[in-house]
Protein backbone atom coordinates (compact mmCIF):
# COMPACT_ATOMS: atom_id res chain seq x y z
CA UNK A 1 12.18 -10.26 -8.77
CA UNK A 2 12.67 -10.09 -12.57
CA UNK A 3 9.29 -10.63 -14.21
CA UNK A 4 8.28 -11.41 -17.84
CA UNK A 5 5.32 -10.89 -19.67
CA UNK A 6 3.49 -13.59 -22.51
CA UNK A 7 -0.39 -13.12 -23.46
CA UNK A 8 -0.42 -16.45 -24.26
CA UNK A 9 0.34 -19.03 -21.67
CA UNK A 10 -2.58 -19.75 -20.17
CA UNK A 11 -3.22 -21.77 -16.90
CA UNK A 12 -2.71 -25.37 -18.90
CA UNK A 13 0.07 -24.42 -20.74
CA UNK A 14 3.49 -26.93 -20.17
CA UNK A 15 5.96 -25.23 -21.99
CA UNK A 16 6.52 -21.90 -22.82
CA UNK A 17 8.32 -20.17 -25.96
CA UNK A 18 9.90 -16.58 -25.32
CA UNK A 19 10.20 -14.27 -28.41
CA UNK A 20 13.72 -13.27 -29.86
CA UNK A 21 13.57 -10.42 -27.58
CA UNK A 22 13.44 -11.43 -24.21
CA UNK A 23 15.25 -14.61 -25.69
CA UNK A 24 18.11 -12.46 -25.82
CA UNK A 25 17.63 -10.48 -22.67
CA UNK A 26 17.36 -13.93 -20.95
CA UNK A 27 20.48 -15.21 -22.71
CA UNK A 28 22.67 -12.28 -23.24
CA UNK A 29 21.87 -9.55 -20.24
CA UNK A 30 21.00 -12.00 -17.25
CA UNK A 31 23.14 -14.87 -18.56
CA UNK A 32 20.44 -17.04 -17.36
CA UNK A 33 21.20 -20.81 -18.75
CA UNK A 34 19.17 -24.44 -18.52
CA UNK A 35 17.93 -24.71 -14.97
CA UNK A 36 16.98 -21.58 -13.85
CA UNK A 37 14.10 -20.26 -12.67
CA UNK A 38 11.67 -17.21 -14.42
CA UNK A 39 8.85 -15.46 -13.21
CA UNK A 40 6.13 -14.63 -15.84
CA UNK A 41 2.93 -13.41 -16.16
CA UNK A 42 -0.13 -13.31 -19.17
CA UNK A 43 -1.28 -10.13 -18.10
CA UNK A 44 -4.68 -12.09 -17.07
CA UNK A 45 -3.95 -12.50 -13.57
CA UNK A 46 -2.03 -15.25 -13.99
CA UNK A 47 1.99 -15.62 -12.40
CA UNK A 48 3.95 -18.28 -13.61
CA UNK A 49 6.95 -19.63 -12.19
CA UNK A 50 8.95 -21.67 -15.63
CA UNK A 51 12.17 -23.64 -15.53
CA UNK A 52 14.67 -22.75 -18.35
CA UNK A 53 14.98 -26.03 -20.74
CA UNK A 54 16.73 -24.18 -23.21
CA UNK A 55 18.63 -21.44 -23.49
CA UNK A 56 20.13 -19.49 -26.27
CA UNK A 57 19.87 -15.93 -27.90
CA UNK A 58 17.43 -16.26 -30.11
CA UNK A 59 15.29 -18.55 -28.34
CA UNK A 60 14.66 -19.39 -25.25
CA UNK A 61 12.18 -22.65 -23.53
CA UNK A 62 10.80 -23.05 -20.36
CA UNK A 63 8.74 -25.25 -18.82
CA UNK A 64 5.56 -24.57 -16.15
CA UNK A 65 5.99 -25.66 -12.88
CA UNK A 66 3.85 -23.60 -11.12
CA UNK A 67 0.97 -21.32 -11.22
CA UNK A 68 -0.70 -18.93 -9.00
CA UNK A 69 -3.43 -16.69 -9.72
CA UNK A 70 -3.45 -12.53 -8.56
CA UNK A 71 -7.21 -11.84 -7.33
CA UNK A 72 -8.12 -8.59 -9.78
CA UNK A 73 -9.05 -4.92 -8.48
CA UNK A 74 -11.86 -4.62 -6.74
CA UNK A 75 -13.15 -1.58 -9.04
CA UNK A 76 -12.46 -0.80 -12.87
CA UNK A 77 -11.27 3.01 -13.51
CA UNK A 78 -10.93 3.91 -17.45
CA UNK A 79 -9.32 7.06 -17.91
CA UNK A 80 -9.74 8.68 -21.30
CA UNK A 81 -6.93 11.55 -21.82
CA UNK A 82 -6.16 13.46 -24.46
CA UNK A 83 -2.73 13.45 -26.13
CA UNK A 84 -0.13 15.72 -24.38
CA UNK A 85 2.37 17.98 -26.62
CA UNK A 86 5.39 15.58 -25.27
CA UNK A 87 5.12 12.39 -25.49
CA UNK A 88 7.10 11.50 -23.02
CA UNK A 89 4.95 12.95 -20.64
CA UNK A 90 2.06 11.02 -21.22
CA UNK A 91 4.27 7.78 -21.02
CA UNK A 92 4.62 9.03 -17.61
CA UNK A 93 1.21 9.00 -17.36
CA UNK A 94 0.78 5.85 -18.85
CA UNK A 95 3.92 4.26 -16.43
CA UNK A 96 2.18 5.43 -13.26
CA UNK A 97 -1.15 4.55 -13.69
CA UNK A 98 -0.32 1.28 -14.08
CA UNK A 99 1.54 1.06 -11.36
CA UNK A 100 -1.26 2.86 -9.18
CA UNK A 101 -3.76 0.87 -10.46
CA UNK A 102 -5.92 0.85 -13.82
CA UNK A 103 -7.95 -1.22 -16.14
CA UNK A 104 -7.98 0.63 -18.92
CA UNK A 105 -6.89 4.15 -20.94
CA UNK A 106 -7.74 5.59 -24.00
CA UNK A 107 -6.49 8.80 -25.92
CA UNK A 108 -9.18 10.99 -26.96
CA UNK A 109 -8.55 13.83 -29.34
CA UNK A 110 -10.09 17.29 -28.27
CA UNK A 111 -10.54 20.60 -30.30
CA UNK A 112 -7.70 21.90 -28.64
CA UNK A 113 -5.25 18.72 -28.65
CA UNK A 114 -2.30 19.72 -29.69
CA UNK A 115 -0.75 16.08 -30.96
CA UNK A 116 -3.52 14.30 -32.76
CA UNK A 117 -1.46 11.55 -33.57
CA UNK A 118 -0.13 8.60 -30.85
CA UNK A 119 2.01 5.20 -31.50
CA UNK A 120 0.05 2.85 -29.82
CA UNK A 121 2.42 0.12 -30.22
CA UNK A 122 4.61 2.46 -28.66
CA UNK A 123 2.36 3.02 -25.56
CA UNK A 124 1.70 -0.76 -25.46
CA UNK A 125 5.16 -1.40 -24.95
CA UNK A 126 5.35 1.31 -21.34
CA UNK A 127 2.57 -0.14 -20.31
CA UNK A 128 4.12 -3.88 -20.18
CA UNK A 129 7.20 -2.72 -18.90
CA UNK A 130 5.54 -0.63 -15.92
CA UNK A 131 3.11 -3.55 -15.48
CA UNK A 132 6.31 -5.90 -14.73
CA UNK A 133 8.16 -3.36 -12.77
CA UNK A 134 5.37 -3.23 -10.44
CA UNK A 135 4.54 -6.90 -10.40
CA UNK A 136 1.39 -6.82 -11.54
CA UNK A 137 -0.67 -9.33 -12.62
CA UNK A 138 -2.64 -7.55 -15.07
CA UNK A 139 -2.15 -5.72 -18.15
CA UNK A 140 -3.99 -2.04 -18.43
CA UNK A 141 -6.10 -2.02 -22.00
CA UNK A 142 -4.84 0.59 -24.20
CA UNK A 143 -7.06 1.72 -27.07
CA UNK A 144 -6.28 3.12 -30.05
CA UNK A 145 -6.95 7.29 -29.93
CA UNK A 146 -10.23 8.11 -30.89
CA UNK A 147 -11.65 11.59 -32.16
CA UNK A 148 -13.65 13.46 -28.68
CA UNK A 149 -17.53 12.92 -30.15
CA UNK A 150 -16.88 9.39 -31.45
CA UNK A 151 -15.89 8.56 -27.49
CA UNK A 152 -19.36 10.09 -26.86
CA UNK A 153 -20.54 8.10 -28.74
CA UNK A 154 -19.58 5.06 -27.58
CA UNK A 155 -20.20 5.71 -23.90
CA UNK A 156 -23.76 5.56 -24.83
CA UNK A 157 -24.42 2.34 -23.47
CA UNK A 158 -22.47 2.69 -20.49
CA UNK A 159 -24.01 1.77 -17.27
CA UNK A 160 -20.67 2.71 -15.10
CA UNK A 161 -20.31 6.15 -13.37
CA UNK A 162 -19.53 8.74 -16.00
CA UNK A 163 -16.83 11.61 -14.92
CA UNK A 164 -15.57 14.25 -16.45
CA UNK A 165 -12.72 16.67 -15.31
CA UNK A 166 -12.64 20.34 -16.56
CA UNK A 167 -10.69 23.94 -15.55
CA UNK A 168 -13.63 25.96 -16.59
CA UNK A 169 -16.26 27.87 -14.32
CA UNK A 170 -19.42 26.29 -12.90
CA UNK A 171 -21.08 23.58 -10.44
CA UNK A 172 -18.55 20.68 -10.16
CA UNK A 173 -18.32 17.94 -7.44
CA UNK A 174 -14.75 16.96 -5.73
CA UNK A 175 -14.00 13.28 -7.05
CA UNK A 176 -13.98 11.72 -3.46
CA UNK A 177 -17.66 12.72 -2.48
CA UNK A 178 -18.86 10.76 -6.05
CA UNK A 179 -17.22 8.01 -5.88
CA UNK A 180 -18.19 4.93 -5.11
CA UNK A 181 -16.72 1.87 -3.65
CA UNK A 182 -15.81 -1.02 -5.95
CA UNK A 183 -17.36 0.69 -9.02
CA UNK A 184 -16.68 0.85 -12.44
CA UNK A 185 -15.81 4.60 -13.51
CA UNK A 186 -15.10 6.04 -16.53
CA UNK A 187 -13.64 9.29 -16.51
CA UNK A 188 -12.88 12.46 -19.21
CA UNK A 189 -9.74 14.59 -18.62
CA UNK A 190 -8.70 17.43 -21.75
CA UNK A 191 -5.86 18.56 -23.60
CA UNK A 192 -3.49 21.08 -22.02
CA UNK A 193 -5.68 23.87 -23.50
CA UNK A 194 -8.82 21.92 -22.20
CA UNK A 195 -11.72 21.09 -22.81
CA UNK A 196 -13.61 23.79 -25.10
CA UNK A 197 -17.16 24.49 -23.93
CA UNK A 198 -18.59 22.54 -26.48
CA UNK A 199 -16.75 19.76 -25.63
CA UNK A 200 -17.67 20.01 -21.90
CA UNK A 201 -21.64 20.70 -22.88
CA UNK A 202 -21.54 17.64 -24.62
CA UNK A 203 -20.19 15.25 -22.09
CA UNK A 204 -22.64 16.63 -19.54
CA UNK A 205 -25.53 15.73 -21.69
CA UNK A 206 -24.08 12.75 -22.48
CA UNK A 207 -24.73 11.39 -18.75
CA UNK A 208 -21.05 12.64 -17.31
CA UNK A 209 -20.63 14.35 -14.30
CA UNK A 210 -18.72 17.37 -14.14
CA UNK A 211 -15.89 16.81 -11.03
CA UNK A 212 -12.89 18.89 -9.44
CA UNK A 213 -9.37 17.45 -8.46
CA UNK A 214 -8.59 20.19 -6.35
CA UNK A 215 -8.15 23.57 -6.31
CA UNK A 216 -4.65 23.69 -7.84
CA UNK A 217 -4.77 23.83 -11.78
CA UNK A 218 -3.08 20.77 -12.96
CA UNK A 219 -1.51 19.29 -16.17
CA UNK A 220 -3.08 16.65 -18.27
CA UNK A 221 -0.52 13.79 -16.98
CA UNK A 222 -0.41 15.27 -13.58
CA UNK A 223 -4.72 14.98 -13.53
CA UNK A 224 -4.76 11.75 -14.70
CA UNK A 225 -2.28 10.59 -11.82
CA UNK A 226 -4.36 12.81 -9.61
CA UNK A 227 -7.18 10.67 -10.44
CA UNK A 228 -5.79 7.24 -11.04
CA UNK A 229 -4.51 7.33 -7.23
CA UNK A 230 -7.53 9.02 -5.51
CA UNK A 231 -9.74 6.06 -7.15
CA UNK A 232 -7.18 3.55 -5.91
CA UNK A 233 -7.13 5.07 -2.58
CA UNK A 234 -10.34 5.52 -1.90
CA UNK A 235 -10.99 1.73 -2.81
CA UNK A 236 -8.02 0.39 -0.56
CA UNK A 237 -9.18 -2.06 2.29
């Protein structure tokens, strides 16, 4: 099934408008014309099943005829991961997890990140596509990147379960035996050069708990998968 995305229909909405872009992919690649039927979603939880009224390349009308709502996870898991050196290796990342199963991500810059700067428009747009390759319902929230202490920071007020995944030496706890079912969890993984001590010191004091993903050392992308799935399995029915 071919599905579209559009943040704003909403469960009332009649009609809907698609942008120049999918206008033409509608018109031009799947040579869809008036009288077919699209699948779309809002990103909300929302699927949408829209009858082409018009149909040209630069734009493209529909209208609602029915809608059907996806229940939402049972848990929220925010992973915050630094940068990798390739970008295309955290779109992997970024692909996967929302695939697996996410709610949302955001890229926090470390002492030792070696890219300190991210297109989040750029992200935003792997993120959409994996979310309607998978037919999902929901869209993952990407945030913009954010310097290592001002994350810190912010997690100061947060009530969820507070991880945070390291390579270095010392008492850590395997991610299945913390976890808890449908929870929220927030969790820290570093750069490829990790986490510097200071870094860690400071997460620890700042309520997270230090964890292990196994006893394999693992990339940044391949840790974040690592942890995206274990949440999702261990919250599966």
């Amino acid at each position: 099934m071919q599905l579209f995305y559009n943040e704003f229909i909403t469960e009332t909405s009649k009609e809907i408008k698609f942008d120049k872009e999918e206008s033409r992919h509608i018109f031009k690649v799947l040579r869809k014309q008036e009288g077919s039927i699209l699948n779309l979603t809002n990103g909300k939880g929302l699927f949408f099943k829209v009858t082409l009224i018009h149909s040209n390349l630069k734009n493209c009308m529909a209208t609602v005829l029915e809608v059907k709502k996806q229940e939402p996870l049972s848990y929220s898991l925010h992973l915050a991961v630094a940068p990798t050196k390739l970008n295309d290796r955290y779109e992997w990342f970024l692909e996967k997890a929302t695939e697996i199963g996410i709610t949302e991500i955001t890229p926090i810059i470390c002492n030792h990140s070696e890219r300190k700067a991210v297109k989040i428009d750029r992200f935003e747009k792997k993120i959409q596509s994996a979310m309607k390759q998978s037919l999902n319902g929901y869209l993952p929230k990407i945030n913009k990147a954010i310097a290592f202490g001002d994350f810190l920071k912010l997690q100061e007020g947060n009530l969820h379960q507070k991880l945070i995944a390291h390579c270095e030496e010392g008492t850590k706890k395997s991610l299945k035996s913390v976890l808890k079912p449908n929870d929220n969890t927030t969790l820290l993984i570093g750069p490829e050069g990790d986490l510097s001590t200071n870094e860690i010191s400071e997460s620890i004091k700042a309520g997270f708990i230090p964890v292990t993903l196994g006893n394999n050392r693992l990339r940044t992308e391949t840790a974040a998968i690592v942890a995206c799935h274990s949440v999702a399995f261990f919250n599966e029915d």
